[in-house]
Protein backbone atom coordinates (compact mmCIF):
# COMPACT_ATOMS: atom_id res chain seq x y z
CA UNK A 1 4.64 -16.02 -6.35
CA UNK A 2 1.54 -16.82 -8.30
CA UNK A 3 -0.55 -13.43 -7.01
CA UNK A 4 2.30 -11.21 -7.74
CA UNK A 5 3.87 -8.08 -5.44
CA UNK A 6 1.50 -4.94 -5.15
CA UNK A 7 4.17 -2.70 -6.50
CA UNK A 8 1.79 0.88 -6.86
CA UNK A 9 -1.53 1.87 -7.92
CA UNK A 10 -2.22 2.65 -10.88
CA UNK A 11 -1.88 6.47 -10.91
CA UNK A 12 1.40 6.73 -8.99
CA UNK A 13 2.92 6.50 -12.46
CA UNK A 14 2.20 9.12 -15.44
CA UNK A 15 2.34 8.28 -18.72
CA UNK A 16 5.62 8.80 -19.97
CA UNK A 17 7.15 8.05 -16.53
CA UNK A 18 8.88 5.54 -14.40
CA UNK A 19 9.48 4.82 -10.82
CA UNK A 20 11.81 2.69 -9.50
CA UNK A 21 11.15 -0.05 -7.10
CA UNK A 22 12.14 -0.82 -3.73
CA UNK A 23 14.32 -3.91 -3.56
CA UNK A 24 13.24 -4.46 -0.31
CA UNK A 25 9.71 -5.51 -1.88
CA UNK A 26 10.92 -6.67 -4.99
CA UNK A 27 13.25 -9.56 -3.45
CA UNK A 28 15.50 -9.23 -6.45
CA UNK A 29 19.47 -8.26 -6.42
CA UNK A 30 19.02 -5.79 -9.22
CA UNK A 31 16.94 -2.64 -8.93
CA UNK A 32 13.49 -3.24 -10.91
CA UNK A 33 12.13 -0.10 -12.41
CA UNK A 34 8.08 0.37 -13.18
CA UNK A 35 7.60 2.23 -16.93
CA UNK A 36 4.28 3.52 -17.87
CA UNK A 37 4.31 4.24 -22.09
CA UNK A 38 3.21 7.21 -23.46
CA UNK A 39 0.10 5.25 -24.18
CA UNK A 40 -0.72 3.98 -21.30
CA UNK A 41 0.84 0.28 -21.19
CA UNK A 42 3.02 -0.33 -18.10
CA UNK A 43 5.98 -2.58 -18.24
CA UNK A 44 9.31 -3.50 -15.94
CA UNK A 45 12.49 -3.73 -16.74
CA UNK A 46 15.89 -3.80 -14.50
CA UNK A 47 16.84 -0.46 -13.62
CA UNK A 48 20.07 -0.17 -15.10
CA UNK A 49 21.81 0.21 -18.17
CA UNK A 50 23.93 -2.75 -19.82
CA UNK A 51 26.36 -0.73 -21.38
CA UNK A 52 26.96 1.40 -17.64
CA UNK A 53 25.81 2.36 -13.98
CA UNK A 54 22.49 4.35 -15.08
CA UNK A 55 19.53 4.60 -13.55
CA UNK A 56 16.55 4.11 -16.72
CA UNK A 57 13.86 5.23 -14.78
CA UNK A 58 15.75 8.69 -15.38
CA UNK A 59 15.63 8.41 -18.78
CA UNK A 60 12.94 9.42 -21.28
CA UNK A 61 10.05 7.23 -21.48
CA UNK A 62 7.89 7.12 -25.61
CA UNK A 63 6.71 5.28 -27.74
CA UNK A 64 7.45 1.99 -26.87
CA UNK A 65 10.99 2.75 -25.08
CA UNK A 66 13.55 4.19 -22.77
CA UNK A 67 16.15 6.33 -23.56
CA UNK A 68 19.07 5.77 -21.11
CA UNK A 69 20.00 9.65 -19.84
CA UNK A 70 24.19 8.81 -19.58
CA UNK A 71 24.69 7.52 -23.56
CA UNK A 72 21.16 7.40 -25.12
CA UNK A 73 21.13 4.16 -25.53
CA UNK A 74 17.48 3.33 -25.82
CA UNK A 75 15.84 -0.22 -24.76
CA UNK A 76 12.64 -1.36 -25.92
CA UNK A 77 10.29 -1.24 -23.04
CA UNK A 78 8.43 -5.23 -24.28
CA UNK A 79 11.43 -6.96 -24.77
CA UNK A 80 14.49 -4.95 -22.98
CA UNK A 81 16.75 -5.44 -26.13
CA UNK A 82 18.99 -1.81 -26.84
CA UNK A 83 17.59 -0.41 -30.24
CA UNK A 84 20.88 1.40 -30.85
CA UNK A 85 24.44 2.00 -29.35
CA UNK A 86 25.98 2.24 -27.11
CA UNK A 87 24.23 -0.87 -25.45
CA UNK A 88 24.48 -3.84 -27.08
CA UNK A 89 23.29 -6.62 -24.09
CA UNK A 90 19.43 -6.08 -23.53
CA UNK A 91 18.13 -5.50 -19.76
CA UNK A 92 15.39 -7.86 -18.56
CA UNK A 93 12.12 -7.66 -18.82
CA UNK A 94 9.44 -8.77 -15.66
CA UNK A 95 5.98 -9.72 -15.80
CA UNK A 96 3.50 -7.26 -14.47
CA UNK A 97 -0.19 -7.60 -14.60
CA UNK A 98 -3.16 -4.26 -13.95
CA UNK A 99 -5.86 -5.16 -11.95
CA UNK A 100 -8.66 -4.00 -9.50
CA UNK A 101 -6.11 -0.21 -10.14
CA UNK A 102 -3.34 -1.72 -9.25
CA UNK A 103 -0.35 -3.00 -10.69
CA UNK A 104 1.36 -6.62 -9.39
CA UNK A 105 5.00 -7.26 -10.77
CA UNK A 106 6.28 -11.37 -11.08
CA UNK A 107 10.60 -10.59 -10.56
CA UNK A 108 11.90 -12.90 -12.34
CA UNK A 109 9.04 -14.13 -14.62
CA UNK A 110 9.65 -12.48 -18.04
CA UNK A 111 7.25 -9.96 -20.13
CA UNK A 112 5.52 -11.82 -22.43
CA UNK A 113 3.77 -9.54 -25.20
């Protein structure tokens, strides 16, 4: 998979906002959710919580992370490790790379800062 998976453009997502991902194009058994910072910086993590069933791309999305909406657990968006409890596994990260407007995600291939 060495071009990636055209997974949006690059204004489907607002800063401060997430979108979650069809598995049917991501090929992966987990749900892969699409983050786009406060700032601007987009990053992918797997949709759901460690600590239980719930959905991130629900949560609240600043300054660097995601606060799960069930427990507030919140994950940091580069590496997917929980920042406080509840949560104490991290959630994986997945490559993504911006270019020509859109954004291409690598399942599987972790974030790398």
């Amino acid at each position: 998979m060495s071009e990636g998976i055209r997974v949006a453009a690059v204004e489907d997502v607002e800063p401060g906002e997430a979108l979650v991902l069809p598995q049917e194009l991501t090929g992966t058994e987990q749900p892969i959710s699409l983050f786009r910072d406060d700032d601007g910086t987009y990053y992918a993590l797997d949709d759901t919580c460690s600590h239980e069933d719930a959905s991130l791309a629900e949560g609240w999305v600043e300054a660097g992370e995601v606060e799960c909406p069930l427990h507030a657990t919140r994950f940091c968006l580069s590496t997917g490790e929980p920042m406080c409890l509840p949560a104490t596994r991290p959630v994986a990260t997945h490559r993504l790379e911006v270019r020509d407007g859109d954004v291409y995600l690598y399942p599987g291939t972790p974030h790398t800062a």
